[in-house]
C-alpha atoms as a PDB file:
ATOM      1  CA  UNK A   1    -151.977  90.302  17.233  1.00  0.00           C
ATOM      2  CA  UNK A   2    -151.947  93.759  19.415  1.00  0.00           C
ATOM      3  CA  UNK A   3    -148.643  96.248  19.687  1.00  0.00           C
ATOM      4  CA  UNK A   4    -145.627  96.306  17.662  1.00  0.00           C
ATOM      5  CA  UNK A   5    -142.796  94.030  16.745  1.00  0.00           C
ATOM      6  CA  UNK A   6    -140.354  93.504  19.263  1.00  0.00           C
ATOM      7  CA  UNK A   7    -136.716  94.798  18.050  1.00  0.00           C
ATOM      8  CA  UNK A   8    -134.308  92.252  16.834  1.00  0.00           C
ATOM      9  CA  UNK A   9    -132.124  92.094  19.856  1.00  0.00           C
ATOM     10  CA  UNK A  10    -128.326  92.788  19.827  1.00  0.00           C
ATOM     11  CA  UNK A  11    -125.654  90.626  21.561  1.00  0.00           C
ATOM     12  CA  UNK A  12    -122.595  92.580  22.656  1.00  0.00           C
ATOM     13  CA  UNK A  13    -121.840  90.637  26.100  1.00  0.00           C
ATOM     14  CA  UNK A  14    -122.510  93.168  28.763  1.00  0.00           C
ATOM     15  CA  UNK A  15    -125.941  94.692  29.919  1.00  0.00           C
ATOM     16  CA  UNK A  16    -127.340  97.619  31.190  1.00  0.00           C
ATOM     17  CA  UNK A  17    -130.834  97.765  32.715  1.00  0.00           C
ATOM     18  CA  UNK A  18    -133.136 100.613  33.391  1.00  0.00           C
ATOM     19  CA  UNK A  19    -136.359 100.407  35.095  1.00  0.00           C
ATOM     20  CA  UNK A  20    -138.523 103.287  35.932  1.00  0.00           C
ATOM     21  CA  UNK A  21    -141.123 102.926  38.463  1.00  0.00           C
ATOM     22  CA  UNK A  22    -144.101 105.127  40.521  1.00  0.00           C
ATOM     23  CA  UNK A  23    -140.957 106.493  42.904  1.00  0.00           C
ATOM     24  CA  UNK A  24    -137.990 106.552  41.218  1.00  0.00           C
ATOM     25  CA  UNK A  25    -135.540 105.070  38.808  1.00  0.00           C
ATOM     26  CA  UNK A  26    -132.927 102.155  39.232  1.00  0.00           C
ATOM     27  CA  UNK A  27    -130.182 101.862  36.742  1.00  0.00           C
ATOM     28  CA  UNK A  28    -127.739  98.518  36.856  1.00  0.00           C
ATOM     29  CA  UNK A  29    -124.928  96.870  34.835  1.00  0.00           C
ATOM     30  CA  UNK A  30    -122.115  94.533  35.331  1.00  0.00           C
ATOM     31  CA  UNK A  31    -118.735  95.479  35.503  1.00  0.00           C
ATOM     32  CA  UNK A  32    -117.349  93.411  32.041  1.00  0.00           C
ATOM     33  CA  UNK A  33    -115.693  94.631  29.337  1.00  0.00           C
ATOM     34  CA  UNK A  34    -115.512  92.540  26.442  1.00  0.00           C
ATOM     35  CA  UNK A  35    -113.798  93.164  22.938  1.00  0.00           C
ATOM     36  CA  UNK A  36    -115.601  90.017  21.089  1.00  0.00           C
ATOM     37  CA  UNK A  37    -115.171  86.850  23.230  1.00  0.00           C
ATOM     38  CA  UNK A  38    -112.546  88.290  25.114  1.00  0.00           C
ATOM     39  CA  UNK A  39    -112.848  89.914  28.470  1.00  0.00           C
ATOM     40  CA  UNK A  40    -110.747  92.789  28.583  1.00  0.00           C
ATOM     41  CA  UNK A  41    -111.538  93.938  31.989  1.00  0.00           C
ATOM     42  CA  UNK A  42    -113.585  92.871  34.776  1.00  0.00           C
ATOM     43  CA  UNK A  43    -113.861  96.249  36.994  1.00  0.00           C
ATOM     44  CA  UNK A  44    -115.386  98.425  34.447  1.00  0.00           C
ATOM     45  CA  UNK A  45    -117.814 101.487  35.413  1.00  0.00           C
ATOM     46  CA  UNK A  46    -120.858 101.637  33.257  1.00  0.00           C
ATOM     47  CA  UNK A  47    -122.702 103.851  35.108  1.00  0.00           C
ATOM     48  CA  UNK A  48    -121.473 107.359  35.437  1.00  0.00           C
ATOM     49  CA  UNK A  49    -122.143 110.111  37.731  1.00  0.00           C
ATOM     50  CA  UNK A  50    -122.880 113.725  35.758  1.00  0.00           C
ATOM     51  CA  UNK A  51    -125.388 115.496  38.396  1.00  0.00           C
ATOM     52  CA  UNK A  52    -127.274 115.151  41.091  1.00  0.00           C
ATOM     53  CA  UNK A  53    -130.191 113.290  39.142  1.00  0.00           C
ATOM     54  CA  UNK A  54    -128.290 112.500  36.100  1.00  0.00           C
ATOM     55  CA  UNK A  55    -126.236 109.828  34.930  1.00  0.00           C
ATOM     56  CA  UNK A  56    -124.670 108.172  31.527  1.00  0.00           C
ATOM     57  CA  UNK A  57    -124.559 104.628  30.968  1.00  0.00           C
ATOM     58  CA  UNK A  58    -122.966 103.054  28.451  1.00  0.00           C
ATOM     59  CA  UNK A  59    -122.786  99.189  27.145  1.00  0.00           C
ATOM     60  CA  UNK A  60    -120.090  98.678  23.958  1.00  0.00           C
ATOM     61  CA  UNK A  61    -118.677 102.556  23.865  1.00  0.00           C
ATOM     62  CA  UNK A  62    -116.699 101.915  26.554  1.00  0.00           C
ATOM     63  CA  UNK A  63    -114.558 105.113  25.440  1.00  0.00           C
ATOM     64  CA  UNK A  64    -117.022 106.957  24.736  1.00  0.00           C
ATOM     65  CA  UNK A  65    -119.158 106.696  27.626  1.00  0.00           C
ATOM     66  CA  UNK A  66    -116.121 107.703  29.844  1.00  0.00           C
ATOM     67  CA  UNK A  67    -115.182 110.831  27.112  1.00  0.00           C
ATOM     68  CA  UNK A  68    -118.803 112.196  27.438  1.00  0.00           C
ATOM     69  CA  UNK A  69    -118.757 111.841  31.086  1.00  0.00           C
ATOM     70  CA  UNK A  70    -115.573 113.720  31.163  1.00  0.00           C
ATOM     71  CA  UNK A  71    -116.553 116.658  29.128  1.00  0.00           C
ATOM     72  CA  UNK A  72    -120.367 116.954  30.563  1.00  0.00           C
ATOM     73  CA  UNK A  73    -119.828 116.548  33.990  1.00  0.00           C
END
């Protein structure tokens, strides 16, 4: 068997993606945020502006994605 171990994947019921390709980057999420089962809110940003080729994502820190993004940007 060739590579490594994949990582022992975590559930925490949203998802960010990332995918980097020959021209660019493209970042996505949905919009949930859950506190265990329960959806707490359905409009939330998990993708953050900072600069004008920078951005913060954030999937379970709710709080403190949105603190960082405050104080960076």
């Amino acid at each position: 068997q060739k590579g490594f171990p994949a990582p022992k994947a975590t559930k925490t019921g949203t998802t960010i993606v990332g995918i980097i390709y020959a021209d660019g980057v493209i970042l996505g999420a949905d919009t949930r945020a859950t506190e265990n089962t329960v959806v707490s809110d359905k409009n939330c940003q998990k993708i953050h502006y900072l600069a004008g080729n920078m951005y913060c994502c954030g999937a379970g820190t709710a709080a403190d994605t949105e603190m960082t993004t405050q104080t960076v940007a």
